[in-house]
C-alpha atoms as a PDB file:
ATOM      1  CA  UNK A   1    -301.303  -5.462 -75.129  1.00  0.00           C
ATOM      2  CA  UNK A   2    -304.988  -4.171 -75.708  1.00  0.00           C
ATOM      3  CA  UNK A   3    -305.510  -1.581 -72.692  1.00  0.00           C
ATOM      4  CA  UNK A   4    -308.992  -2.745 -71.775  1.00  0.00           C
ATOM      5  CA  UNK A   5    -311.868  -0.363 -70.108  1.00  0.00           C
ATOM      6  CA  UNK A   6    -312.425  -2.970 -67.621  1.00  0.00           C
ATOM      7  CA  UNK A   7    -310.053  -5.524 -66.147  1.00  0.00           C
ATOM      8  CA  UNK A   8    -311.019  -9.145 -65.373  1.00  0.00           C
ATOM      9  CA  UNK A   9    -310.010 -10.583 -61.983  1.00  0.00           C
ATOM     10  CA  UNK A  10    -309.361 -13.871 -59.848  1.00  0.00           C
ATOM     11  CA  UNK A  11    -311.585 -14.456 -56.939  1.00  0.00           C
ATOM     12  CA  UNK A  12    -310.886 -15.536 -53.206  1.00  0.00           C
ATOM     13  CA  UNK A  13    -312.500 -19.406 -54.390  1.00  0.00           C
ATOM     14  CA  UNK A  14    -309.959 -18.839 -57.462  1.00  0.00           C
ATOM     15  CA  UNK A  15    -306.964 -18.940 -55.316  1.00  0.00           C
ATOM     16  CA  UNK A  16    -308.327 -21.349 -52.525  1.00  0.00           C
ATOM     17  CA  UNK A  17    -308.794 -24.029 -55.817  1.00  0.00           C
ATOM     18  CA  UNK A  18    -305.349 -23.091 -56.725  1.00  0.00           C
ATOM     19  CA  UNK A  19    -303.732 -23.426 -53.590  1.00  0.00           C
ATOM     20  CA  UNK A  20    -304.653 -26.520 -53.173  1.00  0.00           C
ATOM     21  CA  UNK A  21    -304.117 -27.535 -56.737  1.00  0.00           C
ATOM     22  CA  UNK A  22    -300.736 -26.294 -56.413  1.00  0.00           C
ATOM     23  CA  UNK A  23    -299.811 -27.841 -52.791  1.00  0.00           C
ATOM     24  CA  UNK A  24    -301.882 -31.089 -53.309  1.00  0.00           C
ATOM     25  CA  UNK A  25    -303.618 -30.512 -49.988  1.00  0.00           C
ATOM     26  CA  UNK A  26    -306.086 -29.177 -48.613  1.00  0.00           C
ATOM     27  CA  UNK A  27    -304.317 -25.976 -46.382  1.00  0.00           C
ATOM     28  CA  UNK A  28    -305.299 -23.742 -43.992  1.00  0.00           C
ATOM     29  CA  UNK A  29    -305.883 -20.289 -44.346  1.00  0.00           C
ATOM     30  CA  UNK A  30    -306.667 -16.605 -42.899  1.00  0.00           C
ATOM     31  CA  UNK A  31    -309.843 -15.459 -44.718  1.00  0.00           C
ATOM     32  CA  UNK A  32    -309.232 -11.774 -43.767  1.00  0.00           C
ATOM     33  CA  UNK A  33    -305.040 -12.190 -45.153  1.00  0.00           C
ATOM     34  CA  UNK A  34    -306.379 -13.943 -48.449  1.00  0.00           C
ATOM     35  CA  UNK A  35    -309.026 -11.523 -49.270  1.00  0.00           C
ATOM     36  CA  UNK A  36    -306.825  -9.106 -48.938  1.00  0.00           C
ATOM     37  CA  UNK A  37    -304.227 -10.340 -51.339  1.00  0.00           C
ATOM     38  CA  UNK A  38    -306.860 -11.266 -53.795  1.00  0.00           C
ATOM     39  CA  UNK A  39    -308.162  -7.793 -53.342  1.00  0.00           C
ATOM     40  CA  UNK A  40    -304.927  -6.356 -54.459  1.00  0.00           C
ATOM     41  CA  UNK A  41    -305.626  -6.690 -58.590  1.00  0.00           C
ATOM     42  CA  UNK A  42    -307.981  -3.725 -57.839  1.00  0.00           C
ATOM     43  CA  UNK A  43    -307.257   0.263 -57.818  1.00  0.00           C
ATOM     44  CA  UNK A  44    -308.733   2.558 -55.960  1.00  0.00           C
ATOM     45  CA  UNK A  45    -311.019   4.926 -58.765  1.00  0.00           C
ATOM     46  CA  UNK A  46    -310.593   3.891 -62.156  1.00  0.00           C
ATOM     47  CA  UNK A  47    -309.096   0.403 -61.931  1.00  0.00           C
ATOM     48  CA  UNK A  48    -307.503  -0.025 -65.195  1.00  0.00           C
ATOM     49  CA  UNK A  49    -303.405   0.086 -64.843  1.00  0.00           C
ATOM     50  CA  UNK A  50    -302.863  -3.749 -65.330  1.00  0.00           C
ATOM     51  CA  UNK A  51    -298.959  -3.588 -64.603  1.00  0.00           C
ATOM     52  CA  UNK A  52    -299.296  -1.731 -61.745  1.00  0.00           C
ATOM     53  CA  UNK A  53    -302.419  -3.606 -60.198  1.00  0.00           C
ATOM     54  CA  UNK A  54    -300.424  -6.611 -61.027  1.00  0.00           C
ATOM     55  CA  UNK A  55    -297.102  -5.850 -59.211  1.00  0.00           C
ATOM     56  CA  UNK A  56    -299.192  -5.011 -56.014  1.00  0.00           C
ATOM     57  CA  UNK A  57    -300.942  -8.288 -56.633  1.00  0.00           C
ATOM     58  CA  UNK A  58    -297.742 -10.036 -56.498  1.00  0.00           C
ATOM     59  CA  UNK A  59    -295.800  -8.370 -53.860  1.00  0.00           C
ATOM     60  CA  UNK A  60    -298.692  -8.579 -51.313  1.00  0.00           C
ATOM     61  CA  UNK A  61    -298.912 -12.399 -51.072  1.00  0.00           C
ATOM     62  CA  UNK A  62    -295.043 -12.877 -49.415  1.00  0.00           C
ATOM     63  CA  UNK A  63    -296.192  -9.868 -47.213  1.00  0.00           C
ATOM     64  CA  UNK A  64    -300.001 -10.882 -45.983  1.00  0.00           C
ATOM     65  CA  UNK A  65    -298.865 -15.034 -46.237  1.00  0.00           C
ATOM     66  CA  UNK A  66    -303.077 -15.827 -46.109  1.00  0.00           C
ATOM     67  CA  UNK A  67    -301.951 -20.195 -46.733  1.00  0.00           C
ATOM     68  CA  UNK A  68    -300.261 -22.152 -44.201  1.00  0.00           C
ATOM     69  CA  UNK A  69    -298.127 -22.800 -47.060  1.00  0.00           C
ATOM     70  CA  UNK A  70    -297.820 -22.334 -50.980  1.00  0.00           C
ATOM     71  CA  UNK A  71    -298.158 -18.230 -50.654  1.00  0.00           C
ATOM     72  CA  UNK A  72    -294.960 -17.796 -53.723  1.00  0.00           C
ATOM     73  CA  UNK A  73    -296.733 -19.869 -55.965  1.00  0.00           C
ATOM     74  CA  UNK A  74    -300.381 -19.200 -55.660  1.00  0.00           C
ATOM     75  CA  UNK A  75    -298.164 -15.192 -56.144  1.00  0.00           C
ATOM     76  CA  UNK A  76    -296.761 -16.935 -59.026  1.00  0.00           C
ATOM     77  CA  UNK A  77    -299.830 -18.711 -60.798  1.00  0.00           C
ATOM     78  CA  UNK A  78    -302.303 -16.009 -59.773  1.00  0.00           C
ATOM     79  CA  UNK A  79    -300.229 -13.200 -61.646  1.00  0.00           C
ATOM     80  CA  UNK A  80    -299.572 -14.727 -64.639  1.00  0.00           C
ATOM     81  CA  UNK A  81    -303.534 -15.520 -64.746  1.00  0.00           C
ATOM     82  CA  UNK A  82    -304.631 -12.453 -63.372  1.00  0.00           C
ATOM     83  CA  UNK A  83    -302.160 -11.228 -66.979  1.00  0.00           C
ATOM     84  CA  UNK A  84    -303.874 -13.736 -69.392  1.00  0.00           C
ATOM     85  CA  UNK A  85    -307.256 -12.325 -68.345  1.00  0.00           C
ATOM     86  CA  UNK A  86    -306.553  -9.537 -69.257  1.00  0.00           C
ATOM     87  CA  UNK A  87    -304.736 -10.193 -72.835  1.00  0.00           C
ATOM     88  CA  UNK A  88    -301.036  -9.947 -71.637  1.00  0.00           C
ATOM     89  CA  UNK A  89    -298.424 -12.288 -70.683  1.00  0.00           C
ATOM     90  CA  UNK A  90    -294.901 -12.604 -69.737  1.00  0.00           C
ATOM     91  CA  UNK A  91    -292.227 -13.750 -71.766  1.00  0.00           C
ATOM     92  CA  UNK A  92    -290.153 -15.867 -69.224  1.00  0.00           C
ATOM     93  CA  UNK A  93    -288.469 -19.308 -69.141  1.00  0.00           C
ATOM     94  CA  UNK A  94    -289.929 -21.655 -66.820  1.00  0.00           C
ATOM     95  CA  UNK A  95    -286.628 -22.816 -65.884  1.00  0.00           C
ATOM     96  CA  UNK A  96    -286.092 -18.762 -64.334  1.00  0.00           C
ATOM     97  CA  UNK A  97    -289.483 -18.717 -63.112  1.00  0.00           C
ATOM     98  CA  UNK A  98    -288.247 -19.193 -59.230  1.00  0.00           C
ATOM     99  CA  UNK A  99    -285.267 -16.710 -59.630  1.00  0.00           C
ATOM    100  CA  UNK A 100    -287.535 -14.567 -61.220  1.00  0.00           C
ATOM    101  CA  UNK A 101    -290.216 -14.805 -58.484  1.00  0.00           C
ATOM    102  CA  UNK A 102    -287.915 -13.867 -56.014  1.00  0.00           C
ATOM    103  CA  UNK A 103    -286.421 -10.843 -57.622  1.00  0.00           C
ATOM    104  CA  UNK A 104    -290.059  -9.348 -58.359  1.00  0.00           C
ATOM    105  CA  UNK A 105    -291.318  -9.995 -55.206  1.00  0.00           C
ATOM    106  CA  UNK A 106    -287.907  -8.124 -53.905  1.00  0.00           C
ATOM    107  CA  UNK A 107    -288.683  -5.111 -56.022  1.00  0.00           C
ATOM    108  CA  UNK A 108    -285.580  -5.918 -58.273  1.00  0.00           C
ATOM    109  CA  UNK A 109    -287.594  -6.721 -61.700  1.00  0.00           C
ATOM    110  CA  UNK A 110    -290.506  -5.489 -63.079  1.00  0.00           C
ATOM    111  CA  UNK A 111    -293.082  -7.947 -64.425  1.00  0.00           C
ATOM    112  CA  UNK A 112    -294.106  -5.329 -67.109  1.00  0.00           C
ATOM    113  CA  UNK A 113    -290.572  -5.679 -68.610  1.00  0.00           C
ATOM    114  CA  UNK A 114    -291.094  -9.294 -69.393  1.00  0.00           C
ATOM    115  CA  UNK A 115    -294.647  -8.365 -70.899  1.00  0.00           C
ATOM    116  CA  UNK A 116    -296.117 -10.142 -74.048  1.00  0.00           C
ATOM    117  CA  UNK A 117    -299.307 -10.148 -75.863  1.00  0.00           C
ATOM    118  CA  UNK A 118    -301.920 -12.758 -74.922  1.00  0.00           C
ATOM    119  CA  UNK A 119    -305.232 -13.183 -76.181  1.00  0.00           C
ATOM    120  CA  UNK A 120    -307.844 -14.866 -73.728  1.00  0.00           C
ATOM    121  CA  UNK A 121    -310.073 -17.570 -74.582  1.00  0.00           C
ATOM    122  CA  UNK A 122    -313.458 -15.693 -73.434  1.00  0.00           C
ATOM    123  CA  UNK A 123    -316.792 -17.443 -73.010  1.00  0.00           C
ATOM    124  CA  UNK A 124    -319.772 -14.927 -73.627  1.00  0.00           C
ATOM    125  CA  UNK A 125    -317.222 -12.095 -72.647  1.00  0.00           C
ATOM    126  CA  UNK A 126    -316.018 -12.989 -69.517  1.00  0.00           C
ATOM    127  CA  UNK A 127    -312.885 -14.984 -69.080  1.00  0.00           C
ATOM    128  CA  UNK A 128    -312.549 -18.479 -67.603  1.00  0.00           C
ATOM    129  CA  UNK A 129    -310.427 -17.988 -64.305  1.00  0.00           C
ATOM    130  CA  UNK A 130    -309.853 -21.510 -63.823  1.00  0.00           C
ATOM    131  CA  UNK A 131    -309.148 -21.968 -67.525  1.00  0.00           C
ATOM    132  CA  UNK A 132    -306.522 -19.830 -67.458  1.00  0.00           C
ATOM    133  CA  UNK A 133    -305.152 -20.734 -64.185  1.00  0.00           C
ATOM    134  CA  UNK A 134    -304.884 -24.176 -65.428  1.00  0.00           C
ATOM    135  CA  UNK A 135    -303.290 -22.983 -68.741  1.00  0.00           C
ATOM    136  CA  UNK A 136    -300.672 -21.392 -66.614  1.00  0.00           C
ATOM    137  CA  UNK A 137    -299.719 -24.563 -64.727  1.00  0.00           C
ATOM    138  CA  UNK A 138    -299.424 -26.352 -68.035  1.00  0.00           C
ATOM    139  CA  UNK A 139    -296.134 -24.502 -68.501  1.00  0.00           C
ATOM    140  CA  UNK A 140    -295.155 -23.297 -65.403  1.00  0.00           C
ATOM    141  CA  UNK A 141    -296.673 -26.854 -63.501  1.00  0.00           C
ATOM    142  CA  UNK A 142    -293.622 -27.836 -61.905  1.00  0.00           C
ATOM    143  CA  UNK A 143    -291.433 -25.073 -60.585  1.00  0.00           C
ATOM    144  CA  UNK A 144    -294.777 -23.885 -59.112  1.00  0.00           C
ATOM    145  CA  UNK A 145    -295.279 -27.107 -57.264  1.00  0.00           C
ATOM    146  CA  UNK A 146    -291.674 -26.797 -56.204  1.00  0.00           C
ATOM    147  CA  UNK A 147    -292.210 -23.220 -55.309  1.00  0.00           C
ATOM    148  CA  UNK A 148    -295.657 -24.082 -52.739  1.00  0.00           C
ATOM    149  CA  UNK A 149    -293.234 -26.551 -50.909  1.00  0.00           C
ATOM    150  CA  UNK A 150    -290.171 -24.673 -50.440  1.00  0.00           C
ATOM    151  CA  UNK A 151    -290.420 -21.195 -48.844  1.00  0.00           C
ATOM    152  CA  UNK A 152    -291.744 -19.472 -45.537  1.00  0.00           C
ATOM    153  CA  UNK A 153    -294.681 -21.420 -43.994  1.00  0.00           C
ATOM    154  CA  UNK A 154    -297.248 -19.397 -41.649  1.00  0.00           C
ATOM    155  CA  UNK A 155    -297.163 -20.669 -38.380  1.00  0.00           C
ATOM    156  CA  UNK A 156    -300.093 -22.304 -37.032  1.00  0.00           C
ATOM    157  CA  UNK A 157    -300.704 -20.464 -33.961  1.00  0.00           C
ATOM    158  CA  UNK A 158    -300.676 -17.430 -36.191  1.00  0.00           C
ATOM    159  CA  UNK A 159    -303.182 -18.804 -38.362  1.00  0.00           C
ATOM    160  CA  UNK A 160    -305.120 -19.319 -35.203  1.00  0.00           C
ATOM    161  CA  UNK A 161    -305.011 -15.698 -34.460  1.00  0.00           C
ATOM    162  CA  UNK A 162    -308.169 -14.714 -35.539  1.00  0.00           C
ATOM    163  CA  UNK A 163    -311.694 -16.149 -35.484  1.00  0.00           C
ATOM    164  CA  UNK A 164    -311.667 -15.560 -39.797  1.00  0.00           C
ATOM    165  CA  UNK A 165    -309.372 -18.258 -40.215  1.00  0.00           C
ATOM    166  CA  UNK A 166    -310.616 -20.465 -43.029  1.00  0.00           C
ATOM    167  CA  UNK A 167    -310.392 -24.082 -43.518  1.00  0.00           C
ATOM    168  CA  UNK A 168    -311.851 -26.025 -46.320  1.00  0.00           C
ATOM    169  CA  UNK A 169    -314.007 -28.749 -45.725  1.00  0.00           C
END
C-alpha cells in the first residue's frame, strides 16, 4: 500500500446515498450520531494512519447506530471504500464478509491483516466516493443488503431524541 500524505474520505451525503442504496429505502437518521461516525476516518494532528483511522471508522457505527436501520453494512461498505480511496483493500471472500464483520467490529480481527493493494480510479486527483462505493457493492452487493436487514435497529423514539434527527426528503 502507498502511505499517502493526505488521506481521502467519505462524506455524511456519502453514507446517507449509501444507506439507502444499501436498505432500498429511504431511513431515518440522527444527524449528530452519523456525523460522528463519518467523522471517525479522521485523526486528531496529522491524519495519515489509514488502518488505524479505519478500524475506528468501523467500530464506531455498531456503537453510535446514526440509521434506523442498515448501521453493519453502511460499517461494511463505507470501510472498504473509505480503503479503496486510499489505494488499499482487503483480501476477503464475500461469502465471510458477515462473519468477518462481526468479528472486527468485536475487536477479534484486524482489518489491516486482510490488507491488499488497490489502486483508485482518480479524476483530476481526487477520488470518486460514489465510484468506489459502488465498486464495492459490485462484489460485496448482496451480503451487504443482507447485512442492512438483519441486525440491531435504532428505536424510533430514540431517533426522536433530539431535534438533529435527519430525514431525507
Amino acid at each position: 500500500m502507498n502511505q499517502m500524505s493526505k488521506l481521502r474520505y467519505l462524506t455524511v451525503p456519502d453514507m446517507v446515498w449509501l444507506n439507502q442504496e444499501l436498505t432500498g429505502e429511504r431511513v431515518s437518521y440522527r444527524f449528530d450520531k452519523l456525523e460522528e461516525a463519518v467523522f471517525t476516518q479522521y485523526a486528531y494532528g496529522t491524519s495519515g494512519d489509514l488502518w488505524a483511522q479505519a478500524r475506528r471508522f468501523v467500530r464506531s457505527w455498531d456503537r453510535l447506530q446514526p440509521f434506523a436501520k442498515g448501521n453493519r453494512a453502511c460499517a461494511f461498505v463505507g470501510l472498504i471504500g473509505f480503503l479503496r480511496m486510499n489505494d488499499a483493500d482487503l483480501k476477503l471472500d464475500p461469502a465471510e464478509a458477515a462473519t468477518w464483520m462481526d468479528a472486527v467490529v468485536a475487536g477479534r480481527l484486524d482489518p489491516a491483516d486482510f490488507a491488499a493493494e488497490y489502486h483508485t480510479h482518480t479524476h483530476h486527483g481526487s477520488a470518486d466516493s460514489k465510484a468506489e462505493l459502488a465498486g464495492v457493492m459490485s462484489v460485496y452487493g448482496d451480503v451487504a443488503k443482507a447485512m442492512a436487514q438483519v441486525g440491531p435497529e435504532v428505536p424510533l423514539r430514540e431517533l426522536a431524541r433530539t431535534r438533529l434527527t435527519g430525514e431525507l426528503n
